[in-house]
PDB file of N, CA and C in Angstrom:
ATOM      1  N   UNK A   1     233.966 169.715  77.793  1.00  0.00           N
ATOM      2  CA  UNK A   1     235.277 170.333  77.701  1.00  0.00           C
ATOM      3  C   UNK A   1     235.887 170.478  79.096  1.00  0.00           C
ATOM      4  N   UNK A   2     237.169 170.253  78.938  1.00  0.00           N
ATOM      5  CA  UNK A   2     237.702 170.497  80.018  1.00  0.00           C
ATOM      6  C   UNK A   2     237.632 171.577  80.793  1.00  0.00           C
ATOM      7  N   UNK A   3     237.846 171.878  82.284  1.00  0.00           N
ATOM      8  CA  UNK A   3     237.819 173.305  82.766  1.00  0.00           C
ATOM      9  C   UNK A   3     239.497 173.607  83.202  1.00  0.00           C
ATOM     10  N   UNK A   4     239.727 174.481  82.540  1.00  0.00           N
ATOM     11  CA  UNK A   4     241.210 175.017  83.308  1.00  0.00           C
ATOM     12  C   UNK A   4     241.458 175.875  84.553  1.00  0.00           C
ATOM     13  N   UNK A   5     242.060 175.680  85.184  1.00  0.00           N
ATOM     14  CA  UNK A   5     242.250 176.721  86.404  1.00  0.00           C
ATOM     15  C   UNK A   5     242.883 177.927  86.208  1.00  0.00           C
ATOM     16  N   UNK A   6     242.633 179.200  87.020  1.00  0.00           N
ATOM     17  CA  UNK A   6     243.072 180.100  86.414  1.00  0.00           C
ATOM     18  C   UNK A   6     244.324 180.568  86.589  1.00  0.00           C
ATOM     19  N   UNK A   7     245.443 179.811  87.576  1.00  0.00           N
ATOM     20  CA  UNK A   7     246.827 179.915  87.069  1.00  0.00           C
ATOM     21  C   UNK A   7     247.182 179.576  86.282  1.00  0.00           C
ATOM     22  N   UNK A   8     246.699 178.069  85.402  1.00  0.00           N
ATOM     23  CA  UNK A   8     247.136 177.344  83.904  1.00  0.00           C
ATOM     24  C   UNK A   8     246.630 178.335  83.088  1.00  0.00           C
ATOM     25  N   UNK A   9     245.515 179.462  83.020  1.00  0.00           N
ATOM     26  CA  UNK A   9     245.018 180.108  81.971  1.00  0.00           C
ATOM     27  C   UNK A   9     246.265 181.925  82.047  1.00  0.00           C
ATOM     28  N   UNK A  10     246.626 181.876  83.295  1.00  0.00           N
ATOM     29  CA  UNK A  10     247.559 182.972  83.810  1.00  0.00           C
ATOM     30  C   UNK A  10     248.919 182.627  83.105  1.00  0.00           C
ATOM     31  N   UNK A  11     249.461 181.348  83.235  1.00  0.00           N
ATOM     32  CA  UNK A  11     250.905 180.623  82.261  1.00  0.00           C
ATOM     33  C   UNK A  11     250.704 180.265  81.035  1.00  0.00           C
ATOM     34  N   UNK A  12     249.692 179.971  80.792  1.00  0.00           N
ATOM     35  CA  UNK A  12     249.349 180.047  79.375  1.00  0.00           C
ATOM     36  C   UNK A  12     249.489 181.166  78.698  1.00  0.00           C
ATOM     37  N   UNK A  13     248.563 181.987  78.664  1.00  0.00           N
ATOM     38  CA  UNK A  13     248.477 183.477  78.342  1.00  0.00           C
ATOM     39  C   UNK A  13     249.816 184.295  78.185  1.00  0.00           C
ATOM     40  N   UNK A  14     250.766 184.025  79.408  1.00  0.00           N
ATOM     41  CA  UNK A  14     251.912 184.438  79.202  1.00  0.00           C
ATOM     42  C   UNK A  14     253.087 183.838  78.652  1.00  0.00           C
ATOM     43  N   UNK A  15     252.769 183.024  78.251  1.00  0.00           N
ATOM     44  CA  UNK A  15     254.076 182.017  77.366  1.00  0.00           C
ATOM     45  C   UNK A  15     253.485 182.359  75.877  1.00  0.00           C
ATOM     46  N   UNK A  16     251.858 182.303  75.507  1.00  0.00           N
ATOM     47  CA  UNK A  16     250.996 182.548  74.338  1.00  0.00           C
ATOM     48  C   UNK A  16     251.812 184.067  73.651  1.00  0.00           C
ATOM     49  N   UNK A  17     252.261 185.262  75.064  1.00  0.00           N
ATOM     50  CA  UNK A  17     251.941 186.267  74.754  1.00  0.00           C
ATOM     51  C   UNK A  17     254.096 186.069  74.235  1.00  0.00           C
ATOM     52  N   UNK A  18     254.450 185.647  75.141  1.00  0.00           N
ATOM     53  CA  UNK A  18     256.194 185.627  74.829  1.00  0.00           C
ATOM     54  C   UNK A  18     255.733 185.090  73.414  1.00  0.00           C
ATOM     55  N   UNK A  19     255.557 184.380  73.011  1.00  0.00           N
ATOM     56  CA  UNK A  19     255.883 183.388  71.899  1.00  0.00           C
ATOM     57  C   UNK A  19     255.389 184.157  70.627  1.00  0.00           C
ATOM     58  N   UNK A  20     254.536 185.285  70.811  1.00  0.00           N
ATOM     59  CA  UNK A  20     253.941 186.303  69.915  1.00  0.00           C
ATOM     60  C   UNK A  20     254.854 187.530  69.645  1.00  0.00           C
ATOM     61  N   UNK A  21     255.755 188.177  70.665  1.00  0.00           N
ATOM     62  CA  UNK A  21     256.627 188.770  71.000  1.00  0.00           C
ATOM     63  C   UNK A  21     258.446 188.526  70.444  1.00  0.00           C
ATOM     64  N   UNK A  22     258.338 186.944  71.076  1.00  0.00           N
ATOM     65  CA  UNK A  22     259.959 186.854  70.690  1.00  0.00           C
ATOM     66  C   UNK A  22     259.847 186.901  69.329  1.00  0.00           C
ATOM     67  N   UNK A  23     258.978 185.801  68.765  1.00  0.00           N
ATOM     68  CA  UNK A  23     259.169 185.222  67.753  1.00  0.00           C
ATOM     69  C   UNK A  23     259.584 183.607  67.346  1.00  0.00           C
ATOM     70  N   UNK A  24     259.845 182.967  68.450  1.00  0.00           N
ATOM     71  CA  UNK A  24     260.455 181.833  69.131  1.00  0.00           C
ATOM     72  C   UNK A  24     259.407 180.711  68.879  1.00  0.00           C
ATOM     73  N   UNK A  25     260.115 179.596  68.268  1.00  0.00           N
ATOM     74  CA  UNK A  25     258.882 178.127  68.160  1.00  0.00           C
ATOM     75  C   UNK A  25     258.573 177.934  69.336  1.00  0.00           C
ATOM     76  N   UNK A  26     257.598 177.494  69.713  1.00  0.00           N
ATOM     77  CA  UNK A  26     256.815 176.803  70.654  1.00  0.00           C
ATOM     78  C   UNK A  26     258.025 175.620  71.000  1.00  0.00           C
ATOM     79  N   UNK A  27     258.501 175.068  70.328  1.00  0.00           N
ATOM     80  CA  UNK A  27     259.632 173.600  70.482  1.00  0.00           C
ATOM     81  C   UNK A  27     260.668 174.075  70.858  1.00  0.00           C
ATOM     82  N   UNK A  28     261.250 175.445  70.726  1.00  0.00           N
ATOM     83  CA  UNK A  28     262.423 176.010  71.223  1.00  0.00           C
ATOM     84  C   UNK A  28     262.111 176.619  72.483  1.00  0.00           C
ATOM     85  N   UNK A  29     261.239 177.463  72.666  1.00  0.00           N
ATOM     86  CA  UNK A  29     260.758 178.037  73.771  1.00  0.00           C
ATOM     87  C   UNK A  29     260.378 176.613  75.105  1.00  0.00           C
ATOM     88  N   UNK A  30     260.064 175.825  75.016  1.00  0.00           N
ATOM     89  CA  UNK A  30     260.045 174.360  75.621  1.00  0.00           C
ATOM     90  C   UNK A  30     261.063 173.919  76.281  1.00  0.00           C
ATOM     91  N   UNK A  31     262.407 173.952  75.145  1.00  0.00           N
ATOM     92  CA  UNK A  31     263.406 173.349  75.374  1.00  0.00           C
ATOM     93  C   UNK A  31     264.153 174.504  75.882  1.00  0.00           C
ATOM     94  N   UNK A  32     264.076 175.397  76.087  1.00  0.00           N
ATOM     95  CA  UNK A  32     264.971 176.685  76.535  1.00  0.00           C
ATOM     96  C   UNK A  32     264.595 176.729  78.387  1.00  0.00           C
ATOM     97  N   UNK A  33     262.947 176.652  77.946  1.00  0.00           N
ATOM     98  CA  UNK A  33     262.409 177.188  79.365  1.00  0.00           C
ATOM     99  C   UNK A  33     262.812 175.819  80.237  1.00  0.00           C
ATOM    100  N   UNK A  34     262.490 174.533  79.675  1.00  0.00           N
ATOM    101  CA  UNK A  34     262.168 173.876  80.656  1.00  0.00           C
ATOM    102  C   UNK A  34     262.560 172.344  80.635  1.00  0.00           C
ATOM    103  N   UNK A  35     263.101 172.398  79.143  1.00  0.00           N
ATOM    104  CA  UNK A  35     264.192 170.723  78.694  1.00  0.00           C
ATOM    105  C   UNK A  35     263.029 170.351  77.844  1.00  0.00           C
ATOM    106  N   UNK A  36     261.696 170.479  77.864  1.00  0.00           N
ATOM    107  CA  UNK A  36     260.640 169.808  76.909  1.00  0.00           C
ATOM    108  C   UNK A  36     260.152 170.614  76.078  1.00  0.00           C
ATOM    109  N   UNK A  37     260.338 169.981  75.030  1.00  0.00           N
ATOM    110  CA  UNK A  37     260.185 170.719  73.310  1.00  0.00           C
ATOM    111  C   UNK A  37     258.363 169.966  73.358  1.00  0.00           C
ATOM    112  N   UNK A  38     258.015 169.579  74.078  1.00  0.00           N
ATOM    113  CA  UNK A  38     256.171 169.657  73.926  1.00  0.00           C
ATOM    114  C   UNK A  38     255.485 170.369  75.159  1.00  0.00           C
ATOM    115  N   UNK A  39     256.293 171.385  75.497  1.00  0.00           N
ATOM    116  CA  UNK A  39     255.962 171.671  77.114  1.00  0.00           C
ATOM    117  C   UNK A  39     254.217 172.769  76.519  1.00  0.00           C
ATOM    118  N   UNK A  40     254.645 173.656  75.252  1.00  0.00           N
ATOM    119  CA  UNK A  40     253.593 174.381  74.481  1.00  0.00           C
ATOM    120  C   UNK A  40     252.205 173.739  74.370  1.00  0.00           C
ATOM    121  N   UNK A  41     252.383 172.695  73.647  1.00  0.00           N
ATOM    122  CA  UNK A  41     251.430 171.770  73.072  1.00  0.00           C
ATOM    123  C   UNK A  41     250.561 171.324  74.422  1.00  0.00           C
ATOM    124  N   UNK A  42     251.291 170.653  75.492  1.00  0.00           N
ATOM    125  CA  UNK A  42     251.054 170.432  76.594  1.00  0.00           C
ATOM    126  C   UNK A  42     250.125 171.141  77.148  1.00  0.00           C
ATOM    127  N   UNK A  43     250.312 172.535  77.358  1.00  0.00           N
ATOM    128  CA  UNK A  43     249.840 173.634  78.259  1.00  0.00           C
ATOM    129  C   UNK A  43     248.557 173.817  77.244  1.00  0.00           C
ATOM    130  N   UNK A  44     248.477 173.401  76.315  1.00  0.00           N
ATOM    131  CA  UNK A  44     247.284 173.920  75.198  1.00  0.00           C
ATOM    132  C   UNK A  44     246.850 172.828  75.275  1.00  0.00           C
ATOM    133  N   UNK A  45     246.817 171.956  75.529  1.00  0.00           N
ATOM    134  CA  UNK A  45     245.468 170.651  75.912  1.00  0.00           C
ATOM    135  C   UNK A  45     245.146 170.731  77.634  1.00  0.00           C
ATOM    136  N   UNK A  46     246.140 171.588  78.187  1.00  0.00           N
ATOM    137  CA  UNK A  46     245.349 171.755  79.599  1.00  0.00           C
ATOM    138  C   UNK A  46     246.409 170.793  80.667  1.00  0.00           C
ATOM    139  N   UNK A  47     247.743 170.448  80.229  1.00  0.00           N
ATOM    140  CA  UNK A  47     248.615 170.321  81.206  1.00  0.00           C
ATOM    141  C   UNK A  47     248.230 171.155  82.461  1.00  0.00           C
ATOM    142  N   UNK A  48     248.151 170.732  83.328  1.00  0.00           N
ATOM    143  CA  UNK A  48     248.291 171.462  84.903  1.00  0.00           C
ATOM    144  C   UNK A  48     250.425 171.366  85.457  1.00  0.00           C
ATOM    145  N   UNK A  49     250.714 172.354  85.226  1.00  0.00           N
ATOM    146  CA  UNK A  49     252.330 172.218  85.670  1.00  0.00           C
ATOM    147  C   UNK A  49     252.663 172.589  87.067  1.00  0.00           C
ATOM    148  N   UNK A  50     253.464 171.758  87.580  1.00  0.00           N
ATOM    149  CA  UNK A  50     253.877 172.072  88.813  1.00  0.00           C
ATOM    150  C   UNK A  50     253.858 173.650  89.106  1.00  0.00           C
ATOM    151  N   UNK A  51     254.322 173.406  90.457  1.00  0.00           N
ATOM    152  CA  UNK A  51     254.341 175.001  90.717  1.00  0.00           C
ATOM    153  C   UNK A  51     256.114 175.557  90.181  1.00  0.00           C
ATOM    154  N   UNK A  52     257.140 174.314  90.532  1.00  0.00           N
ATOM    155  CA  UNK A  52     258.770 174.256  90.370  1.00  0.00           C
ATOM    156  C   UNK A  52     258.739 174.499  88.457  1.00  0.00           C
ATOM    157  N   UNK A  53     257.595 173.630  87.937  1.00  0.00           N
ATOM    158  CA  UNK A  53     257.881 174.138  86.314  1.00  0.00           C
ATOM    159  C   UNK A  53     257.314 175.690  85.827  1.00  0.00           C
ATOM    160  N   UNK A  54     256.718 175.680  86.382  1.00  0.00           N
ATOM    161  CA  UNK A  54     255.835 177.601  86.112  1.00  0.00           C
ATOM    162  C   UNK A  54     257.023 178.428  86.393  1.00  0.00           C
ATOM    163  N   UNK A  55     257.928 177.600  87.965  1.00  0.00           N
ATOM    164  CA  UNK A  55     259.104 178.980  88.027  1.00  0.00           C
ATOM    165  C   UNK A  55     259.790 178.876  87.310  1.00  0.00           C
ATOM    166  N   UNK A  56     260.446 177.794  86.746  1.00  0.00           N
ATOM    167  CA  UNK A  56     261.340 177.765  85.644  1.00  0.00           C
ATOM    168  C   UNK A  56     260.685 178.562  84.829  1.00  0.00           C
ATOM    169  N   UNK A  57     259.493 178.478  83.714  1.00  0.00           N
ATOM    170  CA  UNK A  57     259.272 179.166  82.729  1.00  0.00           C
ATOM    171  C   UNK A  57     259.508 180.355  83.117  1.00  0.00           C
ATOM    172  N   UNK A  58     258.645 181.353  84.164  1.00  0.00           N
ATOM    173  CA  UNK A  58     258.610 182.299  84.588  1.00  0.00           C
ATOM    174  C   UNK A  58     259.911 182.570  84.205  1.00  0.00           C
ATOM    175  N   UNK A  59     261.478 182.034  85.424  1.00  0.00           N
ATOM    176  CA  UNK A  59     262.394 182.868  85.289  1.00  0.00           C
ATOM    177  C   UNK A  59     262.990 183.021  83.746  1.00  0.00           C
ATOM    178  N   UNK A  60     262.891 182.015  82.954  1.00  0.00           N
ATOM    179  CA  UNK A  60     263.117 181.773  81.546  1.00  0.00           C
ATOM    180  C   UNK A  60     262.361 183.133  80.815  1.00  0.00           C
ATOM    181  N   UNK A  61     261.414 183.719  81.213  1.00  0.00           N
ATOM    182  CA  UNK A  61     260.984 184.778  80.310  1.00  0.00           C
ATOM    183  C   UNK A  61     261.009 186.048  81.047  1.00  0.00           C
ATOM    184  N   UNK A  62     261.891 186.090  82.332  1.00  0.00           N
ATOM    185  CA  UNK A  62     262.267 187.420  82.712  1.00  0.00           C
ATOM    186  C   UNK A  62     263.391 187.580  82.642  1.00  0.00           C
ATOM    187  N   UNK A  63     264.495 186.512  82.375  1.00  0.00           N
ATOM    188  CA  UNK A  63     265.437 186.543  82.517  1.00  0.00           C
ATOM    189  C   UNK A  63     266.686 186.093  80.964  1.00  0.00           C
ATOM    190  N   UNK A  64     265.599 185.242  80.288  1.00  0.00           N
ATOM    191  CA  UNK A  64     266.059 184.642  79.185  1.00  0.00           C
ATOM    192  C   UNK A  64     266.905 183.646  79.620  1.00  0.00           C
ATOM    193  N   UNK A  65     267.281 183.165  80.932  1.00  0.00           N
ATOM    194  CA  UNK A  65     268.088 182.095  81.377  1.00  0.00           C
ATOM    195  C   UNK A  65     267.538 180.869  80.502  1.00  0.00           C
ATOM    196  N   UNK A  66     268.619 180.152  80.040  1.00  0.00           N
ATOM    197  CA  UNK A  66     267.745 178.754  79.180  1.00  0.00           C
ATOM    198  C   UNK A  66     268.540 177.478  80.212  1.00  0.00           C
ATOM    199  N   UNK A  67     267.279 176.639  80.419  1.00  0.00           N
ATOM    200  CA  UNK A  67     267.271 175.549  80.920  1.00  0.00           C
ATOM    201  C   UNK A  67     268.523 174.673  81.076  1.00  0.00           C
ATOM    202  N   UNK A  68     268.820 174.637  82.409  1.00  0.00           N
ATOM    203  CA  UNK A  68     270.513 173.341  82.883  1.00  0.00           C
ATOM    204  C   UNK A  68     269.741 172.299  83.247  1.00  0.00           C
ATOM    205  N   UNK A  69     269.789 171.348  82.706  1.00  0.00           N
ATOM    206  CA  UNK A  69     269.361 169.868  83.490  1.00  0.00           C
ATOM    207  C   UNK A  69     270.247 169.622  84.394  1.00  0.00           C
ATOM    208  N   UNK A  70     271.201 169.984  84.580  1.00  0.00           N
ATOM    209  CA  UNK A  70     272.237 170.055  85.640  1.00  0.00           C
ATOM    210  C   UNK A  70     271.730 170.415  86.540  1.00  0.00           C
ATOM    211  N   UNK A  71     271.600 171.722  87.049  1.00  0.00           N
ATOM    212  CA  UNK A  71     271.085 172.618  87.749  1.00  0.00           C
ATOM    213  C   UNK A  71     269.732 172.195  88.338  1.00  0.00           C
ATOM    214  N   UNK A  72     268.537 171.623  87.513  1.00  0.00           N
ATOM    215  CA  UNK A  72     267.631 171.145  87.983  1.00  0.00           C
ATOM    216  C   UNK A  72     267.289 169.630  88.329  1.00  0.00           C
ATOM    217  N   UNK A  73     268.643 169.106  88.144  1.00  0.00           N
ATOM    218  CA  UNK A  73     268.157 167.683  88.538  1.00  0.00           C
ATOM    219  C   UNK A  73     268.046 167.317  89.945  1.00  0.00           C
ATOM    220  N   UNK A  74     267.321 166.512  90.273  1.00  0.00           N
ATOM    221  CA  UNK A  74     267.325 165.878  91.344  1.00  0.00           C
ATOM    222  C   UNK A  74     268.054 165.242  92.159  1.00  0.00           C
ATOM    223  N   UNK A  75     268.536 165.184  91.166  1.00  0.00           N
ATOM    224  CA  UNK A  75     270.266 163.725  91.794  1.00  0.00           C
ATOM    225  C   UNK A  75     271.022 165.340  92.061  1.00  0.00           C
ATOM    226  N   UNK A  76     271.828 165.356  93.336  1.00  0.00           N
ATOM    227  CA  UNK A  76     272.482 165.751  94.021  1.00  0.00           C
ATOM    228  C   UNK A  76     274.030 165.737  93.810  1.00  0.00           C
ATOM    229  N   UNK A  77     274.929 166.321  93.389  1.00  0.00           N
ATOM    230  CA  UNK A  77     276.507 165.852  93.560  1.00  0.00           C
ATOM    231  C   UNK A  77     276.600 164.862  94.841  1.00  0.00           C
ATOM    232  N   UNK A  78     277.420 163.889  94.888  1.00  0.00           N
ATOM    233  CA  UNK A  78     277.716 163.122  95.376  1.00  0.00           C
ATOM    234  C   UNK A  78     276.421 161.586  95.337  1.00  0.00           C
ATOM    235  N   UNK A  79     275.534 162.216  94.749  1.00  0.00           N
ATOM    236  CA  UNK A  79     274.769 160.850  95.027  1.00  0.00           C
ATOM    237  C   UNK A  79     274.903 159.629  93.985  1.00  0.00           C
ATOM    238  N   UNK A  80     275.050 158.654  94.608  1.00  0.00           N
ATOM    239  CA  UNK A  80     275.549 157.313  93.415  1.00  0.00           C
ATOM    240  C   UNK A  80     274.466 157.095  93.217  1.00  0.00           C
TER     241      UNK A  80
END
């Protein structure tokens, strides 16, 4: 079996514990926190997530802010 590290078992636990709380699908909670409706599923086979995707979730469940692909893309205004 795999071994998880104990920040993936720290974001786990706390998305496990939101998702018990809101009431919220795992596929909505995904797509709210972070644009991916398998981000759940993911983290439960042992995804390791960036440190930039943990803050998204994070601020997503202190804040309820839901996910801009705008906002997080890479491409820059002005870049062709």
């Amino acid at each position: 079996m795999e071994q998880l590290t104990a920040p993936h078992l720290d974001i786990l636990a706390m998305v496990e514990t939101h998702l018990a709380s809101s009431g919220m699908s795992k596929s909505a909670f995904g797509i709210a926190a972070v644009g991916d409706p398998c981000l759940v599923d993911d983290l439960r086979a042992g995804r390791e997530p960036r440190r930039r995707t943990v803050a998204r979730i994070m601020e997503f469940m202190l804040t309820g802010e839901q996910y801009d692909a705008a906002r997080h893309s890479r491409r820059r205004k002005g870049d062709a």
